[in-house]
Protein backbone atom coordinates (compact mmCIF):
# COMPACT_ATOMS: atom_id res chain seq x y z
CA UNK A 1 14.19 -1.10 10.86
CA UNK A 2 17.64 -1.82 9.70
CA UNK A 3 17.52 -1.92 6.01
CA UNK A 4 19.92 -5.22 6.31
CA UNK A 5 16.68 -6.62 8.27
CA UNK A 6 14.04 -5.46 5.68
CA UNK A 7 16.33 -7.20 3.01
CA UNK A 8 16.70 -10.58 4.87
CA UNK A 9 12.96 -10.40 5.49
CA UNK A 10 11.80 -10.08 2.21
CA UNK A 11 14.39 -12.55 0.85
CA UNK A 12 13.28 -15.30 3.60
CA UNK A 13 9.52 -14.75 2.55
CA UNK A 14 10.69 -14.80 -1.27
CA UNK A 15 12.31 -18.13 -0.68
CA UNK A 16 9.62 -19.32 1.50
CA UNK A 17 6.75 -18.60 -1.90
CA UNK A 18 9.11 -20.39 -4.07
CA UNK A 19 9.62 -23.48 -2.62
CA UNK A 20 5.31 -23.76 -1.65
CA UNK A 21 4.92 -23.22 -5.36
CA UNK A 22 7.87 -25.76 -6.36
CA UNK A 23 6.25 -27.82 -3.64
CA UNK A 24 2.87 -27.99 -4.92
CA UNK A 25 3.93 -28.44 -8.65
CA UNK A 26 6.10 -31.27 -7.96
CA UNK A 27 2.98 -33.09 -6.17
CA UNK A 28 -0.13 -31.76 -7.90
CA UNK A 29 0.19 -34.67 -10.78
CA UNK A 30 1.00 -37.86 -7.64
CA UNK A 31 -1.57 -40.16 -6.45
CA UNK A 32 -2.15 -39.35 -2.89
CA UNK A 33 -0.47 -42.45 -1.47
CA UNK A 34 2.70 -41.99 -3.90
CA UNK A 35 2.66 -38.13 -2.60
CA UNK A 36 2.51 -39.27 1.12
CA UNK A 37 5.32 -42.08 0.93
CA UNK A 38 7.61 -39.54 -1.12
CA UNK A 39 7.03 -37.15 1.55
CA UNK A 40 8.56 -39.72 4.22
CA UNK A 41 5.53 -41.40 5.68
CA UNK A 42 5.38 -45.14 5.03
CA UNK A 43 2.58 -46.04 7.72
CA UNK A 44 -0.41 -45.27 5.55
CA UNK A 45 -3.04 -47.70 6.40
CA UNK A 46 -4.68 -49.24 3.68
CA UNK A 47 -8.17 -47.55 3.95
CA UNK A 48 -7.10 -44.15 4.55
CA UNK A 49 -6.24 -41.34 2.44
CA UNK A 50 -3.38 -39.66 2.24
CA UNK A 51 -4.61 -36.57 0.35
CA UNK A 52 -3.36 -33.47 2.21
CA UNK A 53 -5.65 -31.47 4.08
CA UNK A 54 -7.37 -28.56 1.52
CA UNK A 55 -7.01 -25.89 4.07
CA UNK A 56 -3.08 -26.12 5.26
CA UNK A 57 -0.27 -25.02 3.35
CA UNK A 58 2.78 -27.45 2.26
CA UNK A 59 5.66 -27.55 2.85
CA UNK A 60 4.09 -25.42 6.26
CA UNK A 61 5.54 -21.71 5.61
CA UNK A 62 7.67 -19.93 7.90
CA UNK A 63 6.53 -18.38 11.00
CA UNK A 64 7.39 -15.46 12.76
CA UNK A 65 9.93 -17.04 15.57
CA UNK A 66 11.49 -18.05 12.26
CA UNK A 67 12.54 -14.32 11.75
CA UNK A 68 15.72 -12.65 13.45
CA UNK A 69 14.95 -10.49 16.75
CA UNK A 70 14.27 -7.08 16.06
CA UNK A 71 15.84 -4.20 18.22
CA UNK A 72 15.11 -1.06 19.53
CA UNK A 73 17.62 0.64 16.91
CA UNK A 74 15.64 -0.70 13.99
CA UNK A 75 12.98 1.91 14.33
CA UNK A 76 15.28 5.06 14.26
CA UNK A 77 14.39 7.77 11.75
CA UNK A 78 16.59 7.59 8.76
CA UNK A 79 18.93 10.83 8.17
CA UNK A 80 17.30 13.87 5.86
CA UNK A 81 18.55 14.03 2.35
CA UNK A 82 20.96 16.43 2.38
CA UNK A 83 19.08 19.99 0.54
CA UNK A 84 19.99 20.12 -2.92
CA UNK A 85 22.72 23.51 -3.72
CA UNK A 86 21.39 26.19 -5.15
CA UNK A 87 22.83 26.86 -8.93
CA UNK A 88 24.18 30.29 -9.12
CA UNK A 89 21.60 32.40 -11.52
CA UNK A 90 23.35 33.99 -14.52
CA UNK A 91 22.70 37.98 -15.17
CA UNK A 92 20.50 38.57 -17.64
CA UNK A 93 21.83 38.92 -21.17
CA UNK A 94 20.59 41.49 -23.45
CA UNK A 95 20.02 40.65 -26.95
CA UNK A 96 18.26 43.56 -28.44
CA UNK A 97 19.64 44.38 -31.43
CA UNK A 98 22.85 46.89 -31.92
CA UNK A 99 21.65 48.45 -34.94
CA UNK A 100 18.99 51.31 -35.19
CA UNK A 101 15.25 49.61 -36.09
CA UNK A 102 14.37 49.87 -39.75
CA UNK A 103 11.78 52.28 -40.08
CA UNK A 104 9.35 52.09 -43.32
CA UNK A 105 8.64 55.10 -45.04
CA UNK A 106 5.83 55.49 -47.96
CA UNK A 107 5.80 57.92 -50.50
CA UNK A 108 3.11 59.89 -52.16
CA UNK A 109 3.91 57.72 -55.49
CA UNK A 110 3.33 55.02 -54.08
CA UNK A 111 -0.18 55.89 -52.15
CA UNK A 112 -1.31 56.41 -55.56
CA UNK A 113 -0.27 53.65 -56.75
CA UNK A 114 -1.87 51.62 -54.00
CA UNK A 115 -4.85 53.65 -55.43
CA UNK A 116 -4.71 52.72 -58.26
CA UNK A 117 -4.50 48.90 -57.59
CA UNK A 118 -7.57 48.83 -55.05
CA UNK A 119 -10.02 50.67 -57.40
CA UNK A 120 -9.06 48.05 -59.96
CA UNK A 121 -9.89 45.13 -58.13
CA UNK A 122 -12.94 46.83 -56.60
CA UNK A 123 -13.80 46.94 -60.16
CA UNK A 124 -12.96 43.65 -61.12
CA UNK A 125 -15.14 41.98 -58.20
CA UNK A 126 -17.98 44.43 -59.59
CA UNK A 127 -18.40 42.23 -62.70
């Protein structure tokens, strides 16, 4: 379908809920004769009620004759989306460092010294 007719569709049935509800709010607090005379009918007899019927709808909603013809050209497929472009990839930057790598170098002082502290604390947790 023509989106034009989907629009006009749903705004017809829109319009159509609105006034049943406006409908139904303006009589829900009317004694059924009032109700009947404002709707336009003055023959009421005396002994009968004027109480609308609980299984109909009022003011009677819209029915499909109501609704515009549809044609054969509503049903076409719509277009495809258009594919999305590609983004261009960027070449891979390389951020290693420039400089040489720090290298760590220990020296026999300071083996012993490392000694020196662990045999201390391995005597301190003794006590």
């Amino acid at each position: 379908m023509k989106k034009s007719h989907v629009m006009f569709r749903t705004a017809l049935l829109a319009t159509s809920l609105v006034l049943a509800a406006l409908s139904q709010a303006a009589h829900a607090g009317q004694p059924a004769v009032a109700g009947a005379l404002s709707a336009g009918s003055s023959a009421v007899a005396p002994g009968a009620s004027a109480a609308p019927a609980a299984d109909k709808v009022y003011p009677p909603l819209p029915t499909l004759a109501m609704l515009p013809p549809t044609s054969a050209d509503d049903d076409e497929p719509l277009a495809p989306k258009p594919a999305a472009k590609k983004r261009k990839t960027r070449a891979p930057v390389d951020v290693r460092p420039s400089t040489p790598a720090v290298r760590l170098v220990v020296s026999d002082a300071s083996r012993t010294y490392l000694r020196t502290v662990e045999k201390q604390l391995e005597l301190a947790l003794a006590k």
